[in-house]
Protein backbone atom coordinates (compact mmCIF):
# COMPACT_ATOMS: atom_id res chain seq x y z
CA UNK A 1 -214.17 -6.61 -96.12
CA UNK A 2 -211.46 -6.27 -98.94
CA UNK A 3 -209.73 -3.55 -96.89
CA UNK A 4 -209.60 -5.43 -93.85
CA UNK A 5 -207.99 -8.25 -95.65
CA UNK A 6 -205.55 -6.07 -97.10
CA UNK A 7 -204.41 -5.17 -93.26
CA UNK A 8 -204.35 -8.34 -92.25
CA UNK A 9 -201.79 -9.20 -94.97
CA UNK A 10 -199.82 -5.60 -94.39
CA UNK A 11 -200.17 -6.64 -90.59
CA UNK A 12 -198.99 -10.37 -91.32
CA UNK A 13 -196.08 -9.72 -93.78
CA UNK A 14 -193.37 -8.48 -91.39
CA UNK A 15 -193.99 -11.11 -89.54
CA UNK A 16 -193.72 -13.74 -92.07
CA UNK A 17 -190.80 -12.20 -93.18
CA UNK A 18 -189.51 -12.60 -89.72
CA UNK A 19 -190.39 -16.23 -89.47
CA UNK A 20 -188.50 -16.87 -92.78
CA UNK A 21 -184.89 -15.48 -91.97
CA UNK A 22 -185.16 -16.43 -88.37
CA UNK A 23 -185.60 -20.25 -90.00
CA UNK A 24 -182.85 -19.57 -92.89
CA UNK A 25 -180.43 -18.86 -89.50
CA UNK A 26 -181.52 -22.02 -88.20
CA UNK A 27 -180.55 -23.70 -91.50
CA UNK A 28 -176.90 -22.36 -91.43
CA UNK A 29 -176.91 -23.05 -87.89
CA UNK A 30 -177.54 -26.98 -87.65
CA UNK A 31 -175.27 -27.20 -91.42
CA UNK A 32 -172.29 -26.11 -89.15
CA UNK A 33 -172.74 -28.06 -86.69
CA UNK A 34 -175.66 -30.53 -87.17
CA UNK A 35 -175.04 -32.28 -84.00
CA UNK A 36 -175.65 -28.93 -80.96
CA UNK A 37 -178.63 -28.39 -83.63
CA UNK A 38 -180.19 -31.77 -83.29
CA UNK A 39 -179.54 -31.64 -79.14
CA UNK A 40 -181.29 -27.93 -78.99
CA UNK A 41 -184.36 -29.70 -81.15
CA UNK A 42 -184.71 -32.43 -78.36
CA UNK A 43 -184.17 -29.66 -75.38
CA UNK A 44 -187.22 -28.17 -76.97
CA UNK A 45 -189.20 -31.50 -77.00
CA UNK A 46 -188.26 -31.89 -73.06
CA UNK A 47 -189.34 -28.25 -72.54
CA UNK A 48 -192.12 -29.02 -73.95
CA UNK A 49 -193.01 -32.34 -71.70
CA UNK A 50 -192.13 -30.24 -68.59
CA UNK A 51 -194.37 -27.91 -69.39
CA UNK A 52 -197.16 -30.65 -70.01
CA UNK A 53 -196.42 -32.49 -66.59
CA UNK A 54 -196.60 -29.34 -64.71
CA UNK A 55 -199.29 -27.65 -66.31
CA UNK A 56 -201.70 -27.36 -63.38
CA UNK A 57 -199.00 -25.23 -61.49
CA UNK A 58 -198.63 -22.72 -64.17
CA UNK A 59 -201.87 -22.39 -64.80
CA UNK A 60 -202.33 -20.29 -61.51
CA UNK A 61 -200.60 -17.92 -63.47
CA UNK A 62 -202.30 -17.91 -66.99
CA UNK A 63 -200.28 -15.04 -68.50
CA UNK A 64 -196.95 -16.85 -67.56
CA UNK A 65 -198.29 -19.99 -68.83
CA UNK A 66 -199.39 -18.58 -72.73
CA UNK A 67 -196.13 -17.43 -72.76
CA UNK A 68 -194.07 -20.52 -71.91
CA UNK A 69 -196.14 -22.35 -74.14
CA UNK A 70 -195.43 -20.03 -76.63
CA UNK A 71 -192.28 -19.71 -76.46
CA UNK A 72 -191.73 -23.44 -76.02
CA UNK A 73 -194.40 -24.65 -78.85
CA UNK A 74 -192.95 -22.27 -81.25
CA UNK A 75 -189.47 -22.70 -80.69
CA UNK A 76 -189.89 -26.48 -80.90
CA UNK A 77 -191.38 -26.21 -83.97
CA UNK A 78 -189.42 -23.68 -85.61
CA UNK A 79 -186.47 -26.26 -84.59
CA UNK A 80 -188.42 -29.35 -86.61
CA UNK A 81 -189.32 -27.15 -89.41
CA UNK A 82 -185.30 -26.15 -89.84
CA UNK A 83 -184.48 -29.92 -89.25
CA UNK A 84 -187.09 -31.43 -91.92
CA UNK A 85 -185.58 -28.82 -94.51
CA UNK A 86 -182.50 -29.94 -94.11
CA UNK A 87 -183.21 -33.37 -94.27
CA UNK A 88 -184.97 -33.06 -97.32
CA UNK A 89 -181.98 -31.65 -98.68
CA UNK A 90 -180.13 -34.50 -97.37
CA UNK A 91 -182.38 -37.29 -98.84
CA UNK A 92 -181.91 -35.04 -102.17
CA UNK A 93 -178.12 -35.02 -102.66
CA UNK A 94 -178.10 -38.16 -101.49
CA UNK A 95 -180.54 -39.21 -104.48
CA UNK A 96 -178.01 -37.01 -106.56
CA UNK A 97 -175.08 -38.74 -105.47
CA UNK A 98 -176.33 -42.53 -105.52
CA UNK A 99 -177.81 -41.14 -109.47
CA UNK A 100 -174.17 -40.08 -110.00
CA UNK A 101 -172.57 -42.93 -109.00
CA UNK A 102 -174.94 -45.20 -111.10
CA UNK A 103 -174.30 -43.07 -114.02
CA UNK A 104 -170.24 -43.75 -113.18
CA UNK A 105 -171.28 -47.36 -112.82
CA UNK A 106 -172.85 -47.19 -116.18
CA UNK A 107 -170.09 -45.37 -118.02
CA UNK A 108 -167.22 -47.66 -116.41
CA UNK A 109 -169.61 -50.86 -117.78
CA UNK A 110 -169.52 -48.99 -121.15
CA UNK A 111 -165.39 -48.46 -121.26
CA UNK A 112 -165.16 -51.97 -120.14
CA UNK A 113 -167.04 -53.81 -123.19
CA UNK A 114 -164.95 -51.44 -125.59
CA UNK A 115 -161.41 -52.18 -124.06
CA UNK A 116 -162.94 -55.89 -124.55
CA UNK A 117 -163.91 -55.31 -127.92
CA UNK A 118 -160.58 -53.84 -128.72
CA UNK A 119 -158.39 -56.11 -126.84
CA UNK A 120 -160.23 -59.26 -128.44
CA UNK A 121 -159.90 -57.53 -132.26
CA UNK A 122 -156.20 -56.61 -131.56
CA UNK A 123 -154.84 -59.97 -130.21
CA UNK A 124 -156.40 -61.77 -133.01
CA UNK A 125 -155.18 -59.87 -135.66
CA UNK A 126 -151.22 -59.83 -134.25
CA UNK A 127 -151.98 -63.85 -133.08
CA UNK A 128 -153.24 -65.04 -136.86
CA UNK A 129 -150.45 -62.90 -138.29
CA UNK A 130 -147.84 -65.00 -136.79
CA UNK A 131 -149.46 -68.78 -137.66
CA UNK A 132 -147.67 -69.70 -140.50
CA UNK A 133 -144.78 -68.51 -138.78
CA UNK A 134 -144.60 -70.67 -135.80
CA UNK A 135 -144.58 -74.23 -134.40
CA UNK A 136 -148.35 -75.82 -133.89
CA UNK A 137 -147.40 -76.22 -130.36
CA UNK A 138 -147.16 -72.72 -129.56
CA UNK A 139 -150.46 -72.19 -131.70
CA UNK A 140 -152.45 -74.09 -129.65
CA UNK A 141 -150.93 -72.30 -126.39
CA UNK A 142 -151.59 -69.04 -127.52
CA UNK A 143 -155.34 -69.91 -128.62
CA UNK A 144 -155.88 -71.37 -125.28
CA UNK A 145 -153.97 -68.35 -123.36
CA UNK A 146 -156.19 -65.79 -125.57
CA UNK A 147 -159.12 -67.49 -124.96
CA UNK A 148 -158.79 -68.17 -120.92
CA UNK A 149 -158.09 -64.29 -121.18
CA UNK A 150 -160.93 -63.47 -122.74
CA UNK A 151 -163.42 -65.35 -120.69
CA UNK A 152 -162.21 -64.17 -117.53
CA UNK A 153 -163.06 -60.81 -119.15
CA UNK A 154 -165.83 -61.48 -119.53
CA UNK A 155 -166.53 -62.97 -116.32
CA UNK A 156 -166.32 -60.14 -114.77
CA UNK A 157 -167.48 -57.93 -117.09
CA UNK A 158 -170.80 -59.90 -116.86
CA UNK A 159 -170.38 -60.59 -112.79
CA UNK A 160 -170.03 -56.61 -112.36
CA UNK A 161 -173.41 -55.82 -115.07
CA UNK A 162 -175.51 -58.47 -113.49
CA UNK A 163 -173.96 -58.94 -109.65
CA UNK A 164 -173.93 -62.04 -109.73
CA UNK A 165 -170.87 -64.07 -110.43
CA UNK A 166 -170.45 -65.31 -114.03
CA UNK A 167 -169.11 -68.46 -115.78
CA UNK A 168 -167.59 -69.00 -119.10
CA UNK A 169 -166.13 -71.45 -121.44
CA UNK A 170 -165.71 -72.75 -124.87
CA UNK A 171 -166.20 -75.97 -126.38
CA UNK A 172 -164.59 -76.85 -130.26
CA UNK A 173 -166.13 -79.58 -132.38
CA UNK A 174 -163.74 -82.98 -132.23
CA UNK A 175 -166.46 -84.06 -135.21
CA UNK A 176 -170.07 -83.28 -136.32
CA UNK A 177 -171.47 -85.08 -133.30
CA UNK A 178 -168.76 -84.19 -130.49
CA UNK A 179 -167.57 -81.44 -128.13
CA UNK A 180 -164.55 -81.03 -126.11
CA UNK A 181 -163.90 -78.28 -123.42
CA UNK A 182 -161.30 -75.97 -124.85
CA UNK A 183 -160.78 -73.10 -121.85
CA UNK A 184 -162.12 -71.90 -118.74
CA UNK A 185 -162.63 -68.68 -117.51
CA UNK A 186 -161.55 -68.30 -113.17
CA UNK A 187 -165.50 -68.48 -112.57
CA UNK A 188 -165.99 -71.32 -114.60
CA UNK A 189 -163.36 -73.83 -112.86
CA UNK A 190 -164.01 -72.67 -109.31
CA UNK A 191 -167.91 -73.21 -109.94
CA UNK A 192 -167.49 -76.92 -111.33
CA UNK A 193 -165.36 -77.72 -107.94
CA UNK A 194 -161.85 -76.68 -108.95
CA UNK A 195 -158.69 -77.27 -111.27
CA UNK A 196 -158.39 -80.83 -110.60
CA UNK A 197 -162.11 -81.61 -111.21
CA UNK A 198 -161.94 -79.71 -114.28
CA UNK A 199 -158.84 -81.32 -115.94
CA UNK A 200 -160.75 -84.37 -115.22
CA UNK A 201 -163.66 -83.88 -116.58
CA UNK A 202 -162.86 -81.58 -119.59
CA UNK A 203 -160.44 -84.56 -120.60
CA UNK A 204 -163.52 -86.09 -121.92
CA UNK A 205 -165.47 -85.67 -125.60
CA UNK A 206 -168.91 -84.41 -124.44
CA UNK A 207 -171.38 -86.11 -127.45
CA UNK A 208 -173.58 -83.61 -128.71
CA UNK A 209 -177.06 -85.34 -128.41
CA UNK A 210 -176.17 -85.64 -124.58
CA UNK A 211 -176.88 -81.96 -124.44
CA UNK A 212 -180.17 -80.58 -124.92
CA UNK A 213 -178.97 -77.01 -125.95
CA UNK A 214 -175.94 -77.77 -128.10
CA UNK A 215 -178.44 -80.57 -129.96
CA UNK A 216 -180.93 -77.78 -130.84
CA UNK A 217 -178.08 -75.25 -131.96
CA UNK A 218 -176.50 -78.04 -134.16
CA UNK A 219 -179.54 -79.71 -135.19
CA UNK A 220 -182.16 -77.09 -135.93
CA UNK A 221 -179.01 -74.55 -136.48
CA UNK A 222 -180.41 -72.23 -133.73
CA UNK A 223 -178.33 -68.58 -133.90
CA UNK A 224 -177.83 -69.37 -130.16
CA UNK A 225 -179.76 -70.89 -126.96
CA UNK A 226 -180.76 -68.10 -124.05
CA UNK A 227 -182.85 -69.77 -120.95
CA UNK A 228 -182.82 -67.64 -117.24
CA UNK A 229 -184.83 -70.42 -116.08
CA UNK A 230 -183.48 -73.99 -116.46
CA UNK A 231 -185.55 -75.53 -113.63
CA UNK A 232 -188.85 -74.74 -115.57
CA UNK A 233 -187.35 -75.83 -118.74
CA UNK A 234 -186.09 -78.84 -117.44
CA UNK A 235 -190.23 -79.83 -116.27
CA UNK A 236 -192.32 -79.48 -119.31
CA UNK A 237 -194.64 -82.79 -119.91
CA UNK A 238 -192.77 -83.53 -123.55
CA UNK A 239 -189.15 -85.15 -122.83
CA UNK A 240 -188.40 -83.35 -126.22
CA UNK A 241 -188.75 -80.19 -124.45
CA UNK A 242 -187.60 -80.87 -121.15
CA UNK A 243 -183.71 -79.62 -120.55
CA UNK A 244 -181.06 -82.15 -119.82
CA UNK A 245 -176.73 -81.98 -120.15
CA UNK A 246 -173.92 -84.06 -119.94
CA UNK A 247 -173.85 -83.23 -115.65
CA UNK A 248 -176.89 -85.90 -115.63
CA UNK A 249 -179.30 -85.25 -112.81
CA UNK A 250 -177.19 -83.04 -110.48
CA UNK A 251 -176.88 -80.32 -113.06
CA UNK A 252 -178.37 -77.33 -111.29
CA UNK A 253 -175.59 -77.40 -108.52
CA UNK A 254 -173.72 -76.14 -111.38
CA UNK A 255 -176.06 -73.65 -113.39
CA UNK A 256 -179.49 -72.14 -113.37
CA UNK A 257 -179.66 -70.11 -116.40
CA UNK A 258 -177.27 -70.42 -119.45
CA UNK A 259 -176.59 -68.43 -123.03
CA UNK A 260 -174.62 -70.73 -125.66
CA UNK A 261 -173.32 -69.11 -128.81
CA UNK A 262 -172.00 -71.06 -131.66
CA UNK A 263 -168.76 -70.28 -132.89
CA UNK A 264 -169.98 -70.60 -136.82
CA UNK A 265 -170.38 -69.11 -140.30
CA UNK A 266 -172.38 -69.84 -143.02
CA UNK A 267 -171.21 -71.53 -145.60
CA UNK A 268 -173.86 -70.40 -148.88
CA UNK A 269 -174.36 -73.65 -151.31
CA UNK A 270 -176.32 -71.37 -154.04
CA UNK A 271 -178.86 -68.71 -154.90
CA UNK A 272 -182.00 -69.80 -153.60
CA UNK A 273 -181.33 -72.70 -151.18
CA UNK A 274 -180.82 -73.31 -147.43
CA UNK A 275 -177.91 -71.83 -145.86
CA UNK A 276 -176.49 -74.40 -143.77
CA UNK A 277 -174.14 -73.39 -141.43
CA UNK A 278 -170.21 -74.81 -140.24
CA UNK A 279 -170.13 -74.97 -136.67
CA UNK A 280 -166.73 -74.53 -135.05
CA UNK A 281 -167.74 -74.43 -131.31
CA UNK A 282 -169.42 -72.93 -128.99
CA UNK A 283 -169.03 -70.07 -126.47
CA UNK A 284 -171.30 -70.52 -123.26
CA UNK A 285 -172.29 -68.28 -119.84
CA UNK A 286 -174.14 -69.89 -117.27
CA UNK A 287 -175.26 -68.84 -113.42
CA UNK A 288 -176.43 -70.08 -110.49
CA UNK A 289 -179.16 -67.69 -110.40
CA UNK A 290 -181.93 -67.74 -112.26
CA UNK A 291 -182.09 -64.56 -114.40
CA UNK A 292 -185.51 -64.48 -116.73
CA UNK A 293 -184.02 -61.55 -118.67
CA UNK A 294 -182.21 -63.82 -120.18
CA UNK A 295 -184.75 -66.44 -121.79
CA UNK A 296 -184.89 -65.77 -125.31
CA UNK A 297 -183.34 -62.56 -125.49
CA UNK A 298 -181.07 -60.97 -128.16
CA UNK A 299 -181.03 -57.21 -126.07
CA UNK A 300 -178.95 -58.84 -122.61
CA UNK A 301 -175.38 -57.65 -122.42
CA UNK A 302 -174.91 -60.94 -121.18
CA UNK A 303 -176.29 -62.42 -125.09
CA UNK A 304 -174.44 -59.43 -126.93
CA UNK A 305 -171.02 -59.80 -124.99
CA UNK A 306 -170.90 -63.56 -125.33
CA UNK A 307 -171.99 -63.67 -129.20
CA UNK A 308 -169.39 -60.66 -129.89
CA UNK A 309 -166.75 -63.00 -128.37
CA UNK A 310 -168.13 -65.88 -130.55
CA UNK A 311 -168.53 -63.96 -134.24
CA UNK A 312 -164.79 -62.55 -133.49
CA UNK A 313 -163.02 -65.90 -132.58
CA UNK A 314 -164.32 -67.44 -135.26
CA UNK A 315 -161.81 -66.45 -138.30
CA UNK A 316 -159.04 -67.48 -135.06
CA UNK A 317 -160.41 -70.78 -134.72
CA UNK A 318 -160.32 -71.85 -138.32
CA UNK A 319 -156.56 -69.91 -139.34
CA UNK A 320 -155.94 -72.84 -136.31
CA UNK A 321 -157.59 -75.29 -137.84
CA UNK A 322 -156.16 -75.37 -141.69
CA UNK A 323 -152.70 -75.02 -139.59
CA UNK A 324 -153.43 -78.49 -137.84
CA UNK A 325 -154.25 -79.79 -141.34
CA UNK A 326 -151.04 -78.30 -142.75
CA UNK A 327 -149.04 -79.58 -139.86
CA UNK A 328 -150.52 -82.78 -140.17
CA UNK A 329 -149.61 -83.02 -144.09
CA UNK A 330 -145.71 -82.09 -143.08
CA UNK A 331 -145.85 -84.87 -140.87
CA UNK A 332 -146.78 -87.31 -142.71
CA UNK A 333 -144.52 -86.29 -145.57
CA UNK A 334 -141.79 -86.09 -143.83
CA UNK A 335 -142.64 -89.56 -142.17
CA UNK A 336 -143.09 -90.51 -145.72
CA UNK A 337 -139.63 -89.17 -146.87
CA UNK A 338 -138.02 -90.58 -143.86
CA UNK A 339 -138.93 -94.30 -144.40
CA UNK A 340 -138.55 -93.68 -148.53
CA UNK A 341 -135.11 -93.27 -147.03
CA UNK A 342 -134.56 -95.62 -144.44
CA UNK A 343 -135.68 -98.02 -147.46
CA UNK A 344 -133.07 -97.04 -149.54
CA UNK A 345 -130.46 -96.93 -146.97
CA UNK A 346 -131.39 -100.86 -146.29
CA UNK A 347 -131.31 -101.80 -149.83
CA UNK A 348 -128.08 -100.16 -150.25
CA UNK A 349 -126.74 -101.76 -147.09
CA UNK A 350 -128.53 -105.34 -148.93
CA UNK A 351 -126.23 -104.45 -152.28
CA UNK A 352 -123.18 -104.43 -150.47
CA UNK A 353 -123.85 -107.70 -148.37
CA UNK A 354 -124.62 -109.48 -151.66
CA UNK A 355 -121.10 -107.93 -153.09
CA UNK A 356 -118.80 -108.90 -150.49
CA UNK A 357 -120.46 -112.38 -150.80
CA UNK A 358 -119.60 -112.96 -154.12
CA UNK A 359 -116.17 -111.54 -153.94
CA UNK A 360 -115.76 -114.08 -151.58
């Protein structure tokens, strides 16, 4: 029994061998020129059906017909089995080329929060460097020009990680219970309904308690707010839970999920007591989707961009702030010295009336 198996395999491995480069030609064949390939592979399928329809003819002659069939049968299949390797090795390097261009994705995601990181670090160093240099007006400009910068950076940093277009802006504190719109990223302005709807509304203080997010930052001094799903939030049974903003009840044309960073720093009152800390602003993101990575979350790109922004622009925010409060000291002194001498100047002019008069 063993030897006869052993003959069958001697008897069986030319043939094999056969099979195998006769397919490896058919390979190289249809990778020149995939399309002749393809056509020869459906010849072999009609062949094949011709053979079928006019089977009772050529089965008068039964050794003609076993070799037709074999011949056909065998090619066709020899043709498929060619054409499935190959396309195998198509679905493969196309697998290898969509995994290479996500890995390029990746890496051009990676170079783009680093150029961020450096651009933001750089322009506030050379920008604080020149403040007590410089008029407040052009202060202010080129806080508002470095921030509008920086959010449409991160727009589309953000828009290109999540696909899905991205809004930013920041709000300062007017006072411990107010907000006012600072700067607009490109996003931001075209998703509230354009420039002029923007000037318009951003003209306006927004009070904190009118926000349900900025009230629990400032209140409960929350290291930021993160919610992907603003219609559930904005449902619970308790209105102390429930989400509301300044947009009143036509909000979620605007936004679906937010993140809202403070701009802040603590400001330690002794060894063994509550931090509290100084809040400066905030930085915020929001969508139209509704992304539930986002709820709660301190791993997002979308949380760790937007609080790296906020942490940096803090030190910016308050060199800008003691210069207002310097400004506003020169002001006032030199209104002071100018009506110290505008008094004088009347009194002298006073002196002289009363001299000519008696000299009259």
């Amino acid at each position: 029994m063993a030897q006869t198996e052993e003959k069958d395999k001697e008897f069986l491995a030319p043939i094999k061998r056969l099979l195998w480069r006769f397919r490896n030609y058919l390979e190289s064949k249809r990778k020149k020129n995939p399309k002749i390939f393809d056509a020869l592979t459906k010849l072999a399928e009609i062949i094949w059906f011709f053979i079928s329809t006019f089977f009772t003819n050529l089965a008068q002659n039964t050794i003609l017909l076993v070799l037709v069939m074999l011949i056909a049968f065998g090619g066709m299949y020899l043709l498929q089995w060619a054409l499935l390797k190959n396309e195998n090795d198509r679905i493969q390097e196309q697998d290898r080329l969509n995994n290479t261009e996500k890995e390029s994705v990746l890496q051009d995601q990676k170079l783009g929060a680093i150029r961020f990181a450096h651009s933001v670090a750089h322009t506030i160093r050379d920008h604080k460097a020149k403040i007590p240099h410089q008029e407040m007006k052009l202060t202010r400009q080129a806080l508002a020009d470095f921030l509008k910068e920086s959010l449409n950076t991160l727009e589309n940093n953000l828009s290109g990680e999540y696909g899905v277009a991205i809004s930013a802006s920041v709000k300062l504190c007017t006072s411990k219970k107010r907000l006012k719109t600072f700067a607009r990223g490109k996003n931001s302005i075209e998703s509230r309904g354009g420039l002029a709807k923007v000037k318009q509304r951003d003209g306006k203080d927004i009070p904190i308690d009118k926000n349900y997010a900025y009230k629990a930052i400032i209140e409960r001094q929350l290291q930021y707010f993160a919610d992907g799903d603003l219609e559930n939030l904005s449902m619970k049974e308790k209105d102390d839970d429930k989400f509301y903003c300044e947009y009143g009840a036509n909000w979620s044309e605007y936004f679906m999920a937010t993140i809202i960073i403070p701009i802040r720093c603590p400001n330690f009152v002794g060894e063994g007591e509550t931090t509290e800390y100084e809040v400066k602003g905030m930085i915020c993101i929001d969508t139209k989707e509704k992304m539930p990575q986002w709820t709660k979350s301190t791993e997002s790109a979308a949380y760790n961009m937007t609080a790296f922004l906020a942490d940096s622009v803090y030190g910016y925010i308050e060199a800008y702030r003691e210069q207002q409060k310097i400004s506003k000291i020169k002001t006032n002194n030199s209104d002071k010295n100018k009506m110290t001498r505008r008094g004088k100047h009347e009194e002298e002019q006073n002196g002289q009336s009363s001299h000519g008069a008696r000299a009259e």
